[in-house]
Each structure stands twice: as structure tokens, then as C-alpha cells.
C-alpha atoms as a PDB file:
ATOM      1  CA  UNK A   1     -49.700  39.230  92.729  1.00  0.00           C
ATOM      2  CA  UNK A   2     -48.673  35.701  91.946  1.00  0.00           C
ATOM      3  CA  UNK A   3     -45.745  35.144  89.426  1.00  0.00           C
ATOM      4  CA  UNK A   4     -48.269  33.776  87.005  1.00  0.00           C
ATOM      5  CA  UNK A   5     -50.328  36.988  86.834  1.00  0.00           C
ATOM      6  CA  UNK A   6     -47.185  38.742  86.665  1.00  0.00           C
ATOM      7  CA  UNK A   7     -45.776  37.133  83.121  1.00  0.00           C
ATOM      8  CA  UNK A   8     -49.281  37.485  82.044  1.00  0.00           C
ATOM      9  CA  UNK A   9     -50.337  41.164  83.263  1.00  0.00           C
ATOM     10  CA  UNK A  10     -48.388  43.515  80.644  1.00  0.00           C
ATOM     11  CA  UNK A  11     -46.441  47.013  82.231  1.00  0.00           C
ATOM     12  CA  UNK A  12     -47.933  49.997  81.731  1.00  0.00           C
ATOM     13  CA  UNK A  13     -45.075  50.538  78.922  1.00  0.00           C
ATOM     14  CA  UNK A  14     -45.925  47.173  77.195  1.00  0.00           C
ATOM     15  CA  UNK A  15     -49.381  48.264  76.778  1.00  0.00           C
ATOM     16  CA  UNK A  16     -48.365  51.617  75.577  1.00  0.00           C
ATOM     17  CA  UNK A  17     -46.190  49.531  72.840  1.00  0.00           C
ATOM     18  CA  UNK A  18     -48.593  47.654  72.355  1.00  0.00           C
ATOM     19  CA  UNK A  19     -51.737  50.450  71.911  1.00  0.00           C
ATOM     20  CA  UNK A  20     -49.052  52.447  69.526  1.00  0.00           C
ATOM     21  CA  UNK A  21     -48.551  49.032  67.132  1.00  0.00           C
ATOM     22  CA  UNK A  22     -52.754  49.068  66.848  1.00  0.00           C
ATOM     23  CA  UNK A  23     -52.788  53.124  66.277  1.00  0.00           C
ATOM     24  CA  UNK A  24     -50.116  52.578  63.746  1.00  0.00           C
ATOM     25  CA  UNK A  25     -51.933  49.514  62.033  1.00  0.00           C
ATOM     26  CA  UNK A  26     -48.638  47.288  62.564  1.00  0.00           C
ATOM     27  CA  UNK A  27     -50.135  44.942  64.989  1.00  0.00           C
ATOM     28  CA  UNK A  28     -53.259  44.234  62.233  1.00  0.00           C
ATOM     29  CA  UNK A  29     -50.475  43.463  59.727  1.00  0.00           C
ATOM     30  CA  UNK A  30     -48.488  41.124  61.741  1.00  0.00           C
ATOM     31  CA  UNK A  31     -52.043  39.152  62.595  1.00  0.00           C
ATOM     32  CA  UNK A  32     -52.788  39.762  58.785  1.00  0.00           C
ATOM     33  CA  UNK A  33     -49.295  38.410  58.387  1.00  0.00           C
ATOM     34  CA  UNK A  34     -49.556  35.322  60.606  1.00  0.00           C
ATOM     35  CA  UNK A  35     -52.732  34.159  59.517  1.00  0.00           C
ATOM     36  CA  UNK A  36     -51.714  34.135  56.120  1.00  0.00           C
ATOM     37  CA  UNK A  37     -48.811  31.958  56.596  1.00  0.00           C
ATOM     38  CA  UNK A  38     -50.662  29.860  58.437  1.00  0.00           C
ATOM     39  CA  UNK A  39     -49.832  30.367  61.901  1.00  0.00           C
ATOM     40  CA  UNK A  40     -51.594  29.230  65.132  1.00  0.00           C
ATOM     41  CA  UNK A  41     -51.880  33.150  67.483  1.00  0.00           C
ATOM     42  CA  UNK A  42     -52.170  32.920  70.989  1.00  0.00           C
ATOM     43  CA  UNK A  43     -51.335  35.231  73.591  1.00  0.00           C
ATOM     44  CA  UNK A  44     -47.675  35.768  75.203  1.00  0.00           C
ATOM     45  CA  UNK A  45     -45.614  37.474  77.790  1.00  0.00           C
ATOM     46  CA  UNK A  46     -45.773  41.257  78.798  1.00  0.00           C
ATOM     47  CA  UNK A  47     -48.609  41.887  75.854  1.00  0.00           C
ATOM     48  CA  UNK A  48     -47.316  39.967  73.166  1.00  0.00           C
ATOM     49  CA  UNK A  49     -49.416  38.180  70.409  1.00  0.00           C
ATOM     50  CA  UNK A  50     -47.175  35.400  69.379  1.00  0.00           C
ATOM     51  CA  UNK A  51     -47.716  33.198  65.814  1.00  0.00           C
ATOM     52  CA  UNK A  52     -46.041  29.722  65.294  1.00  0.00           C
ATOM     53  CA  UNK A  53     -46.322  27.009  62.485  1.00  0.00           C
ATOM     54  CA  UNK A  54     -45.409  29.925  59.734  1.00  0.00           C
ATOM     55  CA  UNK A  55     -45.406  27.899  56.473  1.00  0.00           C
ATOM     56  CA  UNK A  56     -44.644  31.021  53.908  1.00  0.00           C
ATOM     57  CA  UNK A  57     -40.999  31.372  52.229  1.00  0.00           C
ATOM     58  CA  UNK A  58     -41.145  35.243  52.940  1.00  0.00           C
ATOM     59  CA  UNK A  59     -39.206  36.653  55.178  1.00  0.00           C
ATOM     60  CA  UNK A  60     -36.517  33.802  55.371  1.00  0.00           C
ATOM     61  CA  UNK A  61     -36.093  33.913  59.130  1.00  0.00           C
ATOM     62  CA  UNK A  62     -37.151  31.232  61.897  1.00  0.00           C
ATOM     63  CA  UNK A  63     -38.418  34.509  63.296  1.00  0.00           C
ATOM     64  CA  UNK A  64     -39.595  37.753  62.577  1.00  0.00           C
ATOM     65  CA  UNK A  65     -41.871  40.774  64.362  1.00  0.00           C
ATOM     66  CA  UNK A  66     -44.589  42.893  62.672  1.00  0.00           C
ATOM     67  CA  UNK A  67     -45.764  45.264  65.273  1.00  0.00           C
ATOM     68  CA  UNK A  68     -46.529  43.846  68.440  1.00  0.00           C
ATOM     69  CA  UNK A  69     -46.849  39.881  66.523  1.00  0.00           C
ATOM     70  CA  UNK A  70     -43.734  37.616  67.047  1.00  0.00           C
ATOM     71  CA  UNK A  71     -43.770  35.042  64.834  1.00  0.00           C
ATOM     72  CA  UNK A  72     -41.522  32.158  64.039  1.00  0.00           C
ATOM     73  CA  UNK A  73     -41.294  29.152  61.641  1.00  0.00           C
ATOM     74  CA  UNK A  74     -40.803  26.737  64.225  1.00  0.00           C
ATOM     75  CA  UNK A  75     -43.934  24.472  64.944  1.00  0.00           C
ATOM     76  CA  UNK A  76     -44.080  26.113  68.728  1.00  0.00           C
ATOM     77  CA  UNK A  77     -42.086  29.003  69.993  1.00  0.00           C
ATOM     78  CA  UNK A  78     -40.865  26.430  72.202  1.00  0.00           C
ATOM     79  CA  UNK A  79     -38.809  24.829  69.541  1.00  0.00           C
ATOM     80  CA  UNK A  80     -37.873  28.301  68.537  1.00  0.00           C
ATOM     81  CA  UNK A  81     -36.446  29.015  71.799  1.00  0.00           C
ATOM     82  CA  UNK A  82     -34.839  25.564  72.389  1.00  0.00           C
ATOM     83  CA  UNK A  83     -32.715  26.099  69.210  1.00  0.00           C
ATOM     84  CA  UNK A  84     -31.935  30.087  69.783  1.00  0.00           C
ATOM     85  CA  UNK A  85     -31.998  30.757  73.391  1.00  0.00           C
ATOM     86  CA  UNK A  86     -33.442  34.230  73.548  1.00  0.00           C
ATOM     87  CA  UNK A  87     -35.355  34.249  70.161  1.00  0.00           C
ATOM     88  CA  UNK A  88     -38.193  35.896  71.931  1.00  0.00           C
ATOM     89  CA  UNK A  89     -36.571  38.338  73.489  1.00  0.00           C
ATOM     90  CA  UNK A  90     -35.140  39.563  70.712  1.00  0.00           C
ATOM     91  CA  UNK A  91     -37.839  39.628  69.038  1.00  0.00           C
ATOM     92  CA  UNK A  92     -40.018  41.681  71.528  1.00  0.00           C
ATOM     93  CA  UNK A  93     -36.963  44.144  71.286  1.00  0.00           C
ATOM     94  CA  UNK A  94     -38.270  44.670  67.819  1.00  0.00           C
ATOM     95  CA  UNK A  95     -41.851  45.197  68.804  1.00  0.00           C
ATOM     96  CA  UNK A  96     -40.346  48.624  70.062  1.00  0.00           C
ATOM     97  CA  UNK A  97     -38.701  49.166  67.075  1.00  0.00           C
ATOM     98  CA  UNK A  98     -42.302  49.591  64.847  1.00  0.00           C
ATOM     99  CA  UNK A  99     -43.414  51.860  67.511  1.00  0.00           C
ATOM    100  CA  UNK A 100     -40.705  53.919  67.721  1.00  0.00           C
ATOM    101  CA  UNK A 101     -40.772  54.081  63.857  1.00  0.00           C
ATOM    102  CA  UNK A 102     -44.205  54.587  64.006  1.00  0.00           C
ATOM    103  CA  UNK A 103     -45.401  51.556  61.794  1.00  0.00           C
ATOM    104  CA  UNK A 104     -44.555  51.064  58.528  1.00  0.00           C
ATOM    105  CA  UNK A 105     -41.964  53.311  57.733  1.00  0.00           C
ATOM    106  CA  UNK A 106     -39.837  50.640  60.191  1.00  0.00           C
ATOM    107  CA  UNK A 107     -40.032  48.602  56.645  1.00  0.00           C
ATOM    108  CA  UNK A 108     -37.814  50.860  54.621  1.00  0.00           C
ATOM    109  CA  UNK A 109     -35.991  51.912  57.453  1.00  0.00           C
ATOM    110  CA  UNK A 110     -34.883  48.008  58.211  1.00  0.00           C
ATOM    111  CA  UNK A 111     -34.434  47.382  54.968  1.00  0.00           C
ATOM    112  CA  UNK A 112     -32.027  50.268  54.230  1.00  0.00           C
ATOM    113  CA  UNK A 113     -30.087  49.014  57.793  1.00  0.00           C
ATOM    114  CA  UNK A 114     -29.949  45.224  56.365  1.00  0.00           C
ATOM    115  CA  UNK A 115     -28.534  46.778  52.622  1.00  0.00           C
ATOM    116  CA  UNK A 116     -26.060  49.242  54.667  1.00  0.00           C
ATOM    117  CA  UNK A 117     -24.673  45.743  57.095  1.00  0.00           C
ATOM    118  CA  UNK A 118     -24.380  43.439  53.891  1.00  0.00           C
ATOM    119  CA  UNK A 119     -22.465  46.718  52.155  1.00  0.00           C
ATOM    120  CA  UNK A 120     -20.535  46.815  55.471  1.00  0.00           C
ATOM    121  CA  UNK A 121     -19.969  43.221  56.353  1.00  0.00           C
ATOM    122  CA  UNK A 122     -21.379  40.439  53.834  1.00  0.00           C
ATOM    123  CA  UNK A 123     -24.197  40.080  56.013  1.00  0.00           C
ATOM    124  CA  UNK A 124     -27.429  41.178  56.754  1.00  0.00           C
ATOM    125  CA  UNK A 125     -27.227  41.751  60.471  1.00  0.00           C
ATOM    126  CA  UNK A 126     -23.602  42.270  61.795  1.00  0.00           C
ATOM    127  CA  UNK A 127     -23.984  46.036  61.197  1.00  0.00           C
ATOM    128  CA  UNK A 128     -27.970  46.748  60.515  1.00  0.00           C
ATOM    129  CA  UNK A 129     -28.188  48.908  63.574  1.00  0.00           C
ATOM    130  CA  UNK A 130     -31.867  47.681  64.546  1.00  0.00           C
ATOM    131  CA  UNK A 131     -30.374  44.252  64.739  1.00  0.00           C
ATOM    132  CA  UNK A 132     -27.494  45.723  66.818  1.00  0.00           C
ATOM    133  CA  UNK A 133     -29.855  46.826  68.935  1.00  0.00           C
ATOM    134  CA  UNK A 134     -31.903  44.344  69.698  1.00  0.00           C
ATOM    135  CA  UNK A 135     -29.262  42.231  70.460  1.00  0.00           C
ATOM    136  CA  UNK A 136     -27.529  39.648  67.582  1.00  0.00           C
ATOM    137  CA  UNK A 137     -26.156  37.172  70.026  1.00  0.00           C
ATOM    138  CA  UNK A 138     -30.002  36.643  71.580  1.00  0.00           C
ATOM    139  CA  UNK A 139     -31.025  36.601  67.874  1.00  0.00           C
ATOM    140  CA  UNK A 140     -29.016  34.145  66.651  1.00  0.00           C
ATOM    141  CA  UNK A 141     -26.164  36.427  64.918  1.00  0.00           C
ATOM    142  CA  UNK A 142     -22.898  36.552  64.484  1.00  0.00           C
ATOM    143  CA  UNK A 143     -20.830  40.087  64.714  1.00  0.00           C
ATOM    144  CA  UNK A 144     -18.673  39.867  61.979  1.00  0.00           C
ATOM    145  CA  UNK A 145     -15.739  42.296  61.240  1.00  0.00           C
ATOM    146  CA  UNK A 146     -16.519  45.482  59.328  1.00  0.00           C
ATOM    147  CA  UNK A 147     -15.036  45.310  55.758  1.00  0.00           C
ATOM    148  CA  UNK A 148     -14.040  47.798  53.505  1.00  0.00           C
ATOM    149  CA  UNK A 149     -16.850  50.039  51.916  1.00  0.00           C
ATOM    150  CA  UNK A 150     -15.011  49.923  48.665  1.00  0.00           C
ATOM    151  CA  UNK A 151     -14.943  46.385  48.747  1.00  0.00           C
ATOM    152  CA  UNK A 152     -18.638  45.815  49.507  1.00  0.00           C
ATOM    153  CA  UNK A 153     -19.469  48.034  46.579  1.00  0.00           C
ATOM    154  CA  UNK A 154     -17.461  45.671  44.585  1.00  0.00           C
ATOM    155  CA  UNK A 155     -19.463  42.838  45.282  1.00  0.00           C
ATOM    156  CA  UNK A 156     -22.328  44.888  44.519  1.00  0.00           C
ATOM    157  CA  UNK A 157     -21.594  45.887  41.563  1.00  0.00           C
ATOM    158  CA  UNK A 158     -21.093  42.257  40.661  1.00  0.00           C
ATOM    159  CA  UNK A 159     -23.912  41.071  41.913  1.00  0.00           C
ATOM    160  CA  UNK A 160     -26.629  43.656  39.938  1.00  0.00           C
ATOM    161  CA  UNK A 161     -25.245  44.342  36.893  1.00  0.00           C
ATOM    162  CA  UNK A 162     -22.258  41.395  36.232  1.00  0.00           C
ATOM    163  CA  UNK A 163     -23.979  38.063  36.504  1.00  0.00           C
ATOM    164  CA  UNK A 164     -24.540  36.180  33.277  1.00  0.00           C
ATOM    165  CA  UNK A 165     -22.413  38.601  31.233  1.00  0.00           C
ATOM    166  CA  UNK A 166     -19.832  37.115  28.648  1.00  0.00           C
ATOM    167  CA  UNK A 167     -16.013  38.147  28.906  1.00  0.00           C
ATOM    168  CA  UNK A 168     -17.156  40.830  26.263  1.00  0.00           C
ATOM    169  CA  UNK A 169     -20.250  42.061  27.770  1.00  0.00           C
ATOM    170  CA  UNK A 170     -23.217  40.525  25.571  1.00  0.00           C
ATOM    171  CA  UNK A 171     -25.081  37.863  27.448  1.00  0.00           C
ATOM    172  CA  UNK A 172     -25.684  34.478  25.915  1.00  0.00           C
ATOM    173  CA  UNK A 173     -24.236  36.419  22.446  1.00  0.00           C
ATOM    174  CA  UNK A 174     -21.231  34.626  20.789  1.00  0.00           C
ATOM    175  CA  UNK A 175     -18.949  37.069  18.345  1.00  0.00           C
ATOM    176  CA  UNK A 176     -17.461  33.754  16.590  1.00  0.00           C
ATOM    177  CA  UNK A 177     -19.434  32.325  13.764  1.00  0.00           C
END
């Protein structure tokens, strides 16, 4: 087997990642996904289905995975990679991550890891532990220092329910006549 066949050929536990995605409807959601934003699908390494050119606002990210479809912002994953070195990688580490969660339950699950790191840090991915694990450096991360829970609550709290309010409490409400 040439090296050629060899990036193309997926393992025998790519195509079981891959086969779980489909039986757990990710995979049809991440083409659903990419098509919708616009994205030009081809095929990629060890099984992946890769989307570029993804013109939506939603998710925020020059890269994100649904199921076994990486897909970045970037006009070609090549411009992806030039500006984060290991984008894809990273990304494919994901691709385990919906089958291991079995689909769609990966959504609340990541979402509850992202609240939990910004609680914990400020940010979304220092301490989300599916970011942690598949790798922030190759994802373009930072690991920033754990802060105190406390203090994260704080910001919170100011955040949700302390925006807009006057020094007494009453929005856009004046008590002087």
C-alpha cells in the first residue's frame, strides 16, 4: 500500500467512528450543517467529511465538528491549517467525542463543559474538559489559570441579572422629578 492509499483508506476504528456518527444521526447534521452555511464537502483523511467556505455567524469558531463533519470558516482547510497548525487534528479528536456521547447529547454535554471553563477561568476552553482533551494548544487555545469559583459566580451574576440596572435597581426609571 502506497502512502496515498494510506491517508485515504480509513482504520478499521475510523470507520467504526465514523458508522457510529451515521447510527447516531450526527454525521447527517454536520452535512445538514455545512450545507447550510454554505460550505463546499469533500472527502478527508482517515474517513473524514470535511466542509470549508462556512459563511453562517453560528458557532463563532474558524472551526467546529458535528459528528464525523469538520468544518471551518476559512475559504480551504488549507488556510485553516496555515493559521492554526493542527486545526484538523483537533478537530477529528472531536469526531470521537459525538460518538462516544452518542450524538446529540455531546450538545448539552459541551455546552455545560464551555459554561463550567468560563465559571472556572473567563474562558470558554481553558477548563471545558472536551477541549482539554482534544488538545487546546492544536486548537488554537490558551490554558489559562484556574480562578476562583466564587469569583466566576460574581461575574455571573453581573452579567444575567446586573446589566442596564440603575444604582437603585429600576432600569431606565429615574426617582427625581
Amino acid at each position: 500500500m502506497d502512502d496515498t492509499s494510506a491517508r485515504t483508506t480509513p482504520s478499521v476504528m475510523a470507520r467504526v467512528r465514523n458508522l457510529g456518527n451515521w447510527a447516531n444521526l450526527s454525521t447527517p447534521l454536520g452535512l445538514a450543517i455545512a450545507r447550510a452555511g454554505g460550505s463546499r464537502v469533500l472527502r478527508g483523511p482517515r474517513g473524514l467529511t470535511m466542509a470549508e467556505g462556512y459563511r453562517l455567524p453560528f458557532p463563532m469558531a474558524g472551526a467546529f465538528t458535528v459528528g464525523s463533519v469538520v468544518i471551518t470558516s476559512h475559504p480551504t482547510w488549507a488556510d485553516a491549517e496555515a493559521q492554526w497548525p493542527g486545526t484538523l487534528e483537533h478537530e477529528e479528536h472531536h469526531t470521537w467525542q459525538w460518538t462516544f456521547c452518542l450524538g446529540a447529547p455531546f450538545l448539552p454535554l459541551y455546552t455545560a463543559a464551555m459554561a463550567w471553563s468560563w465559571l472556572r477561568t473567563g474562558d470558554r476552553a481553558s477548563a471545558n474538559a472536551f477541549e482539554r482533551a482534544a488538545d487546546l494548544r492544536l486548537g488554537g487555545y490558551t490554558d489559562r489559570a484556574k480562578r476562583p469559583l466564587r469569583e466566576g459566580w460574581r461575574q455571573a451574576r453581573t452579567l444575567l441579572f446586573e446589566r442596564g440596572r440603575s444604582p437603585r435597581g429600576r432600569s431606565g426609571v429615574s426617582d427625581q422629578s
